[in-house]
Protein backbone atom coordinates (compact mmCIF):
# COMPACT_ATOMS: atom_id res chain seq x y z
CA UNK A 1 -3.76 45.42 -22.31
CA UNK A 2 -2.87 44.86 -19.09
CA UNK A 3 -2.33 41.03 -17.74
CA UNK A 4 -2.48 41.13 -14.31
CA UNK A 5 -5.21 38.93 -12.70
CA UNK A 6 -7.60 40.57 -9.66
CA UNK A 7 -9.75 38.04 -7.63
CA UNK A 8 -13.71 39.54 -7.40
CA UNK A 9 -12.70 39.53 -3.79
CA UNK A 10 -8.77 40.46 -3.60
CA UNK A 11 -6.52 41.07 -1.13
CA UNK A 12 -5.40 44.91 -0.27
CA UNK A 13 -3.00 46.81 1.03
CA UNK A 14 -2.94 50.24 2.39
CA UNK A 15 1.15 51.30 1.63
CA UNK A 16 0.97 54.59 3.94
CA UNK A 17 -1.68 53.25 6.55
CA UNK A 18 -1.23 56.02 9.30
CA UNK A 19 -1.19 58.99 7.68
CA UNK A 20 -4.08 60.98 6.67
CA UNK A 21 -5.32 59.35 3.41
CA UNK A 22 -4.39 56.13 4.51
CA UNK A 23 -7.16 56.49 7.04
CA UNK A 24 -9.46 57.98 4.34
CA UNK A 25 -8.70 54.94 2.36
CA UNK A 26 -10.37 52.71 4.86
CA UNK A 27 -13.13 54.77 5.36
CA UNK A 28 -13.87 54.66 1.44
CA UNK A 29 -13.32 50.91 1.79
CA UNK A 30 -15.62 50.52 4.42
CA UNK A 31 -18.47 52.88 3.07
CA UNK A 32 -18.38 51.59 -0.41
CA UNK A 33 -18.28 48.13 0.60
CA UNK A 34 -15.35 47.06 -1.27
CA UNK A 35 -15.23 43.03 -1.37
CA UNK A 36 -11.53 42.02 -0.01
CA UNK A 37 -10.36 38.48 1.44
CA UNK A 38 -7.62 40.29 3.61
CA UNK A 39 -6.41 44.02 4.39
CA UNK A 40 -2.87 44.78 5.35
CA UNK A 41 -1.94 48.17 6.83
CA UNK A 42 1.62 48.96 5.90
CA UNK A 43 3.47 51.84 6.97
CA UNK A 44 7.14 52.66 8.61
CA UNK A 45 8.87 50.48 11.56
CA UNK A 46 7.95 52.70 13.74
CA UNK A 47 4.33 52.12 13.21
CA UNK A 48 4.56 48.38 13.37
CA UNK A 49 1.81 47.19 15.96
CA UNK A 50 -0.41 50.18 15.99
CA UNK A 51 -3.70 49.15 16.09
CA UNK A 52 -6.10 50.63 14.01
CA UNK A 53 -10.12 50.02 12.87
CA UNK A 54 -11.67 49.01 9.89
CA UNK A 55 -15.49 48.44 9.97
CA UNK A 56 -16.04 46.74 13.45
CA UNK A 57 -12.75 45.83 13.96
CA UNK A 58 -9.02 46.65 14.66
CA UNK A 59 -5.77 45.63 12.25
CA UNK A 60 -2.31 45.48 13.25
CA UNK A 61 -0.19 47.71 11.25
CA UNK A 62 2.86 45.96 9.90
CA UNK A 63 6.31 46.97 8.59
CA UNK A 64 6.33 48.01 4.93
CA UNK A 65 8.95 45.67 3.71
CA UNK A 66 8.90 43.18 0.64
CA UNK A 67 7.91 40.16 2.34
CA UNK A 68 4.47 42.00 3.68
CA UNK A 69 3.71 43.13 -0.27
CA UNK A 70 3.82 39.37 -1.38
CA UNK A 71 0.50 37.71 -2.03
CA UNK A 72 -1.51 41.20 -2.30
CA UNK A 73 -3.26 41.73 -5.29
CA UNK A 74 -4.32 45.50 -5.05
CA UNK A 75 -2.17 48.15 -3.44
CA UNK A 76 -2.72 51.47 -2.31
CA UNK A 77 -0.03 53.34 -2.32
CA UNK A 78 0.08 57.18 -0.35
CA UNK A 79 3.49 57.04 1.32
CA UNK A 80 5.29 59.73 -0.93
CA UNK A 81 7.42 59.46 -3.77
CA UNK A 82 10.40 58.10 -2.26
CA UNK A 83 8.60 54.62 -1.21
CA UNK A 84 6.57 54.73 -4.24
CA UNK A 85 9.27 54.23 -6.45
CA UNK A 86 11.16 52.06 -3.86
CA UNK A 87 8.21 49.24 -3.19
CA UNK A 88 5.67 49.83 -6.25
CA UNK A 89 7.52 47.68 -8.39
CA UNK A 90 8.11 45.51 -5.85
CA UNK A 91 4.84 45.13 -5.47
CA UNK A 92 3.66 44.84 -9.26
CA UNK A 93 6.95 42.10 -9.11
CA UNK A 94 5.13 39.86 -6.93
CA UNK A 95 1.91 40.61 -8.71
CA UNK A 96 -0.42 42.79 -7.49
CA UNK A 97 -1.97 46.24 -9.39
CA UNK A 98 -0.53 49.23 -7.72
CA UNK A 99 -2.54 52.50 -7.42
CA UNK A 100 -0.26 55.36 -6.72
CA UNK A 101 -0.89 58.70 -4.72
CA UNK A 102 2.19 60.24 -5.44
CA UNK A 103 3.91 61.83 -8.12
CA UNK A 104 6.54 59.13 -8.69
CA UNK A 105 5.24 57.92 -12.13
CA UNK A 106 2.19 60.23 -12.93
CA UNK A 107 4.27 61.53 -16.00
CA UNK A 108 5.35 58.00 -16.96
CA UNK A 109 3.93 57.48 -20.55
CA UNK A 110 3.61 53.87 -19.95
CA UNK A 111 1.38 54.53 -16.32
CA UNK A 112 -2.05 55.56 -16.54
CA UNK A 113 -2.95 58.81 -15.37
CA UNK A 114 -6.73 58.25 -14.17
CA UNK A 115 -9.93 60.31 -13.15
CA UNK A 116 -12.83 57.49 -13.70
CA UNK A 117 -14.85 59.99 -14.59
CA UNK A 118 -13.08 61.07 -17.16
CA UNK A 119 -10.88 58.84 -18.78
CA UNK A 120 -11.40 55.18 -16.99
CA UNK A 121 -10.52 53.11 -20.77
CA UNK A 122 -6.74 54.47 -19.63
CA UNK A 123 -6.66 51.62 -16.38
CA UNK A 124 -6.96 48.46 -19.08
CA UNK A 125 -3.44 49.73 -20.64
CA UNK A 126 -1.59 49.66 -17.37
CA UNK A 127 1.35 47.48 -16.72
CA UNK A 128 0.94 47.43 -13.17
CA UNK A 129 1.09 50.89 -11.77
CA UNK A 130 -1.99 53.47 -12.38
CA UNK A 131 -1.38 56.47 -11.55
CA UNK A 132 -3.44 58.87 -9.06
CA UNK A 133 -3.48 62.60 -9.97
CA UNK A 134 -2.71 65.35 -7.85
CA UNK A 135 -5.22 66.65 -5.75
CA UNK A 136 -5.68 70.29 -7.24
CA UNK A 137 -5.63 68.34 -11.12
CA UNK A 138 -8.29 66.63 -10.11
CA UNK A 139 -11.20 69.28 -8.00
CA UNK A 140 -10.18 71.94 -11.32
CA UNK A 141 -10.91 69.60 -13.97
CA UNK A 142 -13.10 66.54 -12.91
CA UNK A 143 -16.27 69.49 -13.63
CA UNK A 144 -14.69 70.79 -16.40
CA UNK A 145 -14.22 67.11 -18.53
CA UNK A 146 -18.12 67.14 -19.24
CA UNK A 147 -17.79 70.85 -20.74
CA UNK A 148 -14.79 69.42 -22.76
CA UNK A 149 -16.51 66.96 -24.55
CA UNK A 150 -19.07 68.97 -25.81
CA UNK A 151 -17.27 72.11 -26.07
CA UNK A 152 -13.42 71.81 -26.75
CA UNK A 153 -11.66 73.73 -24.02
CA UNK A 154 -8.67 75.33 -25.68
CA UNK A 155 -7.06 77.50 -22.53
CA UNK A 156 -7.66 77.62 -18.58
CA UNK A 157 -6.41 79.75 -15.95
CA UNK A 158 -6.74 78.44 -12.42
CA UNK A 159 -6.11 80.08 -9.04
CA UNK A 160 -6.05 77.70 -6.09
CA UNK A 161 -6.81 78.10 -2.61
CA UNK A 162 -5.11 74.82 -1.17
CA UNK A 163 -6.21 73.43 2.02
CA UNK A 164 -3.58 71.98 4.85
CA UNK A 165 -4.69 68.23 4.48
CA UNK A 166 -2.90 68.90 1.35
CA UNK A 167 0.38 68.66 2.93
CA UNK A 168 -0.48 65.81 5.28
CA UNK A 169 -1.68 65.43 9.06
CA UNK A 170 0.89 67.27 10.57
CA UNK A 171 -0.11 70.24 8.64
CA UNK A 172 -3.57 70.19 9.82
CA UNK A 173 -2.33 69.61 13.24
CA UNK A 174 -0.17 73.18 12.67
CA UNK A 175 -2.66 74.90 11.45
CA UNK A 176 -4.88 73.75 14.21
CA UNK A 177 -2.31 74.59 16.91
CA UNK A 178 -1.24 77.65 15.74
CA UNK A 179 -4.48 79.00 14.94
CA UNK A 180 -4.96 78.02 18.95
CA UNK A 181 -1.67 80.28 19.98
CA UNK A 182 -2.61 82.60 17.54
CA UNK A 183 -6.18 83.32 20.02
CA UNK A 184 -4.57 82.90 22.72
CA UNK A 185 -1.97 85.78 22.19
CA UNK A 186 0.99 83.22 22.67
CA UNK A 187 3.96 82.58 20.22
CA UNK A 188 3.94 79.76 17.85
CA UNK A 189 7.04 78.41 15.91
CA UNK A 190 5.99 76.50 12.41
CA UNK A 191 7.86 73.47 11.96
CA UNK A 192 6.10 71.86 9.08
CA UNK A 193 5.16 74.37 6.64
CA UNK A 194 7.71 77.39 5.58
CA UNK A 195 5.16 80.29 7.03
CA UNK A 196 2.65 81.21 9.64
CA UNK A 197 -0.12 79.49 8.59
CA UNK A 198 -2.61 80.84 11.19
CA UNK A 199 -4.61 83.80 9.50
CA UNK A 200 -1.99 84.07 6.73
CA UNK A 201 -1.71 82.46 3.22
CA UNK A 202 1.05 81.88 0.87
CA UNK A 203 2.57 80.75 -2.24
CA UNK A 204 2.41 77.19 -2.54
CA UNK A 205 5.24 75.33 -0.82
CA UNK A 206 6.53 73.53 -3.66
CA UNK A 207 9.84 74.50 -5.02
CA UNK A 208 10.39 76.89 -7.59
CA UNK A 209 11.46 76.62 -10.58
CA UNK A 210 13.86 79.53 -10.88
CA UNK A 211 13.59 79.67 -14.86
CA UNK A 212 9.86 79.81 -15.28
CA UNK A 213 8.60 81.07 -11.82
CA UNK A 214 6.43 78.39 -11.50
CA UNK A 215 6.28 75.97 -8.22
CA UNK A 216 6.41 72.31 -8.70
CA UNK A 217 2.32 72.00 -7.85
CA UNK A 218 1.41 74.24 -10.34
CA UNK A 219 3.36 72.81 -13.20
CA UNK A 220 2.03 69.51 -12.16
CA UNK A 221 -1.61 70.27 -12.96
CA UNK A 222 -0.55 71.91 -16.23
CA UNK A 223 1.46 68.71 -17.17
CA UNK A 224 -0.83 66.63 -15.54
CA UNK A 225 -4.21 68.36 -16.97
CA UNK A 226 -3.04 67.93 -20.70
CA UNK A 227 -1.91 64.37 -20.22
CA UNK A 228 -5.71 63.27 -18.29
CA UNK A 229 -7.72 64.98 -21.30
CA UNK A 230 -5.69 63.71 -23.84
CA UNK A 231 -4.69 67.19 -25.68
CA UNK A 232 -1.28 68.26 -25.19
CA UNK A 233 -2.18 71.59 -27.00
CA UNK A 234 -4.28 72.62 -24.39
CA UNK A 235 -3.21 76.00 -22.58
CA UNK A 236 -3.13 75.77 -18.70
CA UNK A 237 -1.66 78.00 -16.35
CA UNK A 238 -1.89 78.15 -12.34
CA UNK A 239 -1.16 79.92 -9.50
CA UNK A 240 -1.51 77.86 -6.23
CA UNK A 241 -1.70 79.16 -2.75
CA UNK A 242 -2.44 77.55 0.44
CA UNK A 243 -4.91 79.20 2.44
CA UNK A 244 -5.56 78.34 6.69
CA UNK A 245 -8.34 75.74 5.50
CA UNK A 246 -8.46 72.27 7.29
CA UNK A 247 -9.93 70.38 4.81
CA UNK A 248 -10.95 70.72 1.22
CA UNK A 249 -9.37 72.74 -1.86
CA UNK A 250 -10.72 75.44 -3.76
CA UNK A 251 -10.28 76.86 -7.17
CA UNK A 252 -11.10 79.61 -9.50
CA UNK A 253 -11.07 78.83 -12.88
CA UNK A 254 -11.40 80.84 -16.47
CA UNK A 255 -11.56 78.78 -18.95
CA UNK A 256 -12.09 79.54 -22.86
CA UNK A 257 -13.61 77.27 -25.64
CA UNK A 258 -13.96 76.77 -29.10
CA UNK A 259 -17.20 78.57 -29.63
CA UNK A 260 -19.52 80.30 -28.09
CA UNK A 261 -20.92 79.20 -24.57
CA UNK A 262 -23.59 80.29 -22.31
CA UNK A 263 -23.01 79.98 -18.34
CA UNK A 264 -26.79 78.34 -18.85
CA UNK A 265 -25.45 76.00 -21.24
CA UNK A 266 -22.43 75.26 -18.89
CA UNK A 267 -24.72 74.43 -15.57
CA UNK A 268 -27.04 72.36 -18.10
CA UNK A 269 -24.17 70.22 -18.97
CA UNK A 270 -22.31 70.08 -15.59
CA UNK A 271 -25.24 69.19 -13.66
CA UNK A 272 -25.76 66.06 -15.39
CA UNK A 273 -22.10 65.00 -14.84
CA UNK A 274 -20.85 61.99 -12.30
CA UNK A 275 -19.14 63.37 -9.47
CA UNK A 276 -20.21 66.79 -9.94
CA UNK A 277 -22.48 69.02 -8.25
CA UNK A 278 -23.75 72.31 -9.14
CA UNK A 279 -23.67 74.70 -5.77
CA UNK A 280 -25.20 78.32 -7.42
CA UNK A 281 -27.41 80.24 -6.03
CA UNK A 282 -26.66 83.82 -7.06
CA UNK A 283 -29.47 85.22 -4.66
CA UNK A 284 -28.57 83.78 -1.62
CA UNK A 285 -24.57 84.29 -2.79
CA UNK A 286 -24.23 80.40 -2.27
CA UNK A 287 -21.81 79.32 -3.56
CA UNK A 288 -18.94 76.33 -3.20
CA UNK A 289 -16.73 76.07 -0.09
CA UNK A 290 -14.41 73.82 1.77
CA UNK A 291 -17.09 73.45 4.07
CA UNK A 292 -19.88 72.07 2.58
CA UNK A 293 -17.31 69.87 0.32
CA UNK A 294 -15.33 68.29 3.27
CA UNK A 295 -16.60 64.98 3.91
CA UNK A 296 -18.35 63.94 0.45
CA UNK A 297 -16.83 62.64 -2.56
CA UNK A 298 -18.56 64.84 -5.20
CA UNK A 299 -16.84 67.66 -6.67
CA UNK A 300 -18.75 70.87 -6.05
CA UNK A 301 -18.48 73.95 -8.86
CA UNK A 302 -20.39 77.35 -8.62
CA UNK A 303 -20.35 81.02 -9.74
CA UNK A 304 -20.86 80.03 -13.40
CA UNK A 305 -20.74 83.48 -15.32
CA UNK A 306 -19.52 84.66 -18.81
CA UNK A 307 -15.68 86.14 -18.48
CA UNK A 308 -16.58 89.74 -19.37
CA UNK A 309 -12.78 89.91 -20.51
CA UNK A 310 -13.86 87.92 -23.60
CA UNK A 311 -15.75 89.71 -25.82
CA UNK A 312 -16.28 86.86 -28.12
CA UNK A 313 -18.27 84.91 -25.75
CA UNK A 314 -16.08 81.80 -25.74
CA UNK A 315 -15.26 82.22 -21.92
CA UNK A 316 -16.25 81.14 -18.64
CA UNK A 317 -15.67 81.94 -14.61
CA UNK A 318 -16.43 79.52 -12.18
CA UNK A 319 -15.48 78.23 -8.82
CA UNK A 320 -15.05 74.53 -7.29
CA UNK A 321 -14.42 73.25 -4.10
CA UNK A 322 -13.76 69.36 -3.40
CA UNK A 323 -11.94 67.40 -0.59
CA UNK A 324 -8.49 67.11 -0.99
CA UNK A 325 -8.51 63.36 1.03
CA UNK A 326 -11.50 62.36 -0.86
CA UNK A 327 -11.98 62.64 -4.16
CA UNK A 328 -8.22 64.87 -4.45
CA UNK A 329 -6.67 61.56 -3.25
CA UNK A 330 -8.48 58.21 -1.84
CA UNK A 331 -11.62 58.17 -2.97
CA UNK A 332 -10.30 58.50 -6.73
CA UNK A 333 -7.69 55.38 -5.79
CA UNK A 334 -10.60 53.36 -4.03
CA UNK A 335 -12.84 54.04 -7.27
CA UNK A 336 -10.25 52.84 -9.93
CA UNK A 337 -9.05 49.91 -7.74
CA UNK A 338 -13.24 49.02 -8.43
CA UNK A 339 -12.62 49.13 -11.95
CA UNK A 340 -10.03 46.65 -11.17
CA UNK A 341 -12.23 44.08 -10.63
CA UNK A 342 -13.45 40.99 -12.59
């Protein structure tokens, strides 16, 4: 059990303040009225003095150092891996509860791996880092948890379509600018991401591991999936692309269970779920996309249909789309640093 002490109204830092979930991660603040004494805004030197708003008025950002971290009692950490494992335990040193973005200890056994909606009894055993999953983890399974419980879920195949916020604001701003050049009939030299991202997609760019084929993103959700359900027998395997999508990732997902399931049974189950919402309407051919799930915090999952490949009636095809700086990143760190308090 964990030891550390949180105020009802605590102080907060945003580790990461400028880029684009650091910004999310007021927003959330702001919208869920989140009680706080103070908030620092932390990011590189270089950032130091930028002036940026929260509710009706404008912070400072300051240096990220270890004199800025002392006194905070909650900190939100989206700066990368690097810094992550550089100033989180400075920060848990000097006391406060760290809630991590990046993959620096998400495969720790002794961090937390947490979706609140699926396993929030994991936050009371951390030791001062909880860990945030990755962003595809969490829009593939958050809908799929509810099916879990009822119905084991023994395998899933997933197939992601990954937008750019993935892979931070200058991504967006390439895809943006590109796509512009692109119109325009004018060249266009990528910087950030490997490819042309304008009308193309591509392999996720993750490295690859040369003995199994698989990029680092997919065998994070495989590792990361069996360690946020608690069943390390479970079979997962993915194949993640990023597609010329602002905002908001998509996935297609086959999953089999223990016994027989109906999609009717599925949409019953999923629709009463917490952060879930069902998006299927087979005669209009509605169905989830980044659009409608940019912006809100719920998870959205549609085209719930028997796999026809299973002849035993154990397996199901669906779709879910869900915003990759929302619930895929701050919104799930805002909602476990809520659990955080007294």
């Amino acid at each position: 059990m964990s030891t550390f002490a949180v105020p009802a109204k605590p102080v907060v830092a945003v580790v990461g303040a400028t880029g684009a979930v650091g910004a999310e991660f007021m927003d959330c603040l702001t919208k869920r009225k989140f009680p706080l004494t103070e908030l620092r805004l932390l990011a590189s030197a270089r950032s130091a003095g930028k002036k940026m708003r929260y509710g009706d008025r404008e912070i400072s950002v300051q240096e990220l150092t270890e004199a800025s971290l002392k006194g905070v009692h909650i900190g939100l950490f989206s700066a990368g891996s690097g810094i992550s494992k550089t100033f989180a335990p400075v920060a848990v040193k000097a006391g406060a509860v760290v809630v991590d973005n990046s993959s620096a200890f998400r495969m720790d056994p002794s961090v937390p791996l947490v979706i609140p909606e699926i396993n929030p009894e994991q936050i009371a055993r951390h030791q001062g880092i909880i860990a945030n999953p990755n962003c595809s983890a969490i829009v593939s399974i958050t809908p799929l948890w509810p099916v879990h419980k009822v119905n084991r879920i023994k395998r899933m195949t997933i197939a992601t379509y990954q937008a750019a916020s993935g892979a931070g604001a200058a991504a967006m701003e390439e895809l943006r600018a590109s796509t512009q050049a692109y119109l325009e009939g004018k060249p266009y030299q990528n910087t950030v991401l490997p490819h042309p991202y304008a009308f193309n997609l591509f392999s996720h760019n993750s490295k690859v591991d040369p003995v199994t084929g698989y990029n680092d993103e997919e065998s994070k959700v495989i590792a990361e999936t069996k360690k946020i359900f608690g069943d390390p027998d479970i079979r997962v395997s993915a194949t993640c692309v990023r597609v010329p999508v602002l905002r908001a990732h998509s996935v297609a997902i086959h999953f089999e269970c223990e016994r027989a399931i109906t999609p009717d049974e599925v949409c019953a189950i999923v629709s009463k779920a917490p952060g879930v919402k069902v998006v299927d309407d087979r005669e209009k051919n509605y169905f989830p996309m980044p659009k409608d799930a940019s912006g809100q915090g719920d998870v959205l999952i549609g085209r719930i249909r028997q796999d026809v490949s299973d002849p035993s009636g154990r397996s199901i095809a669906c779709f879910t789309a869900g915003d990759q700086l929302l619930k895929g990143a701050a919104l799930n760190a805002v909602q476990i640093a809520e659990k955080l308090l007294p």
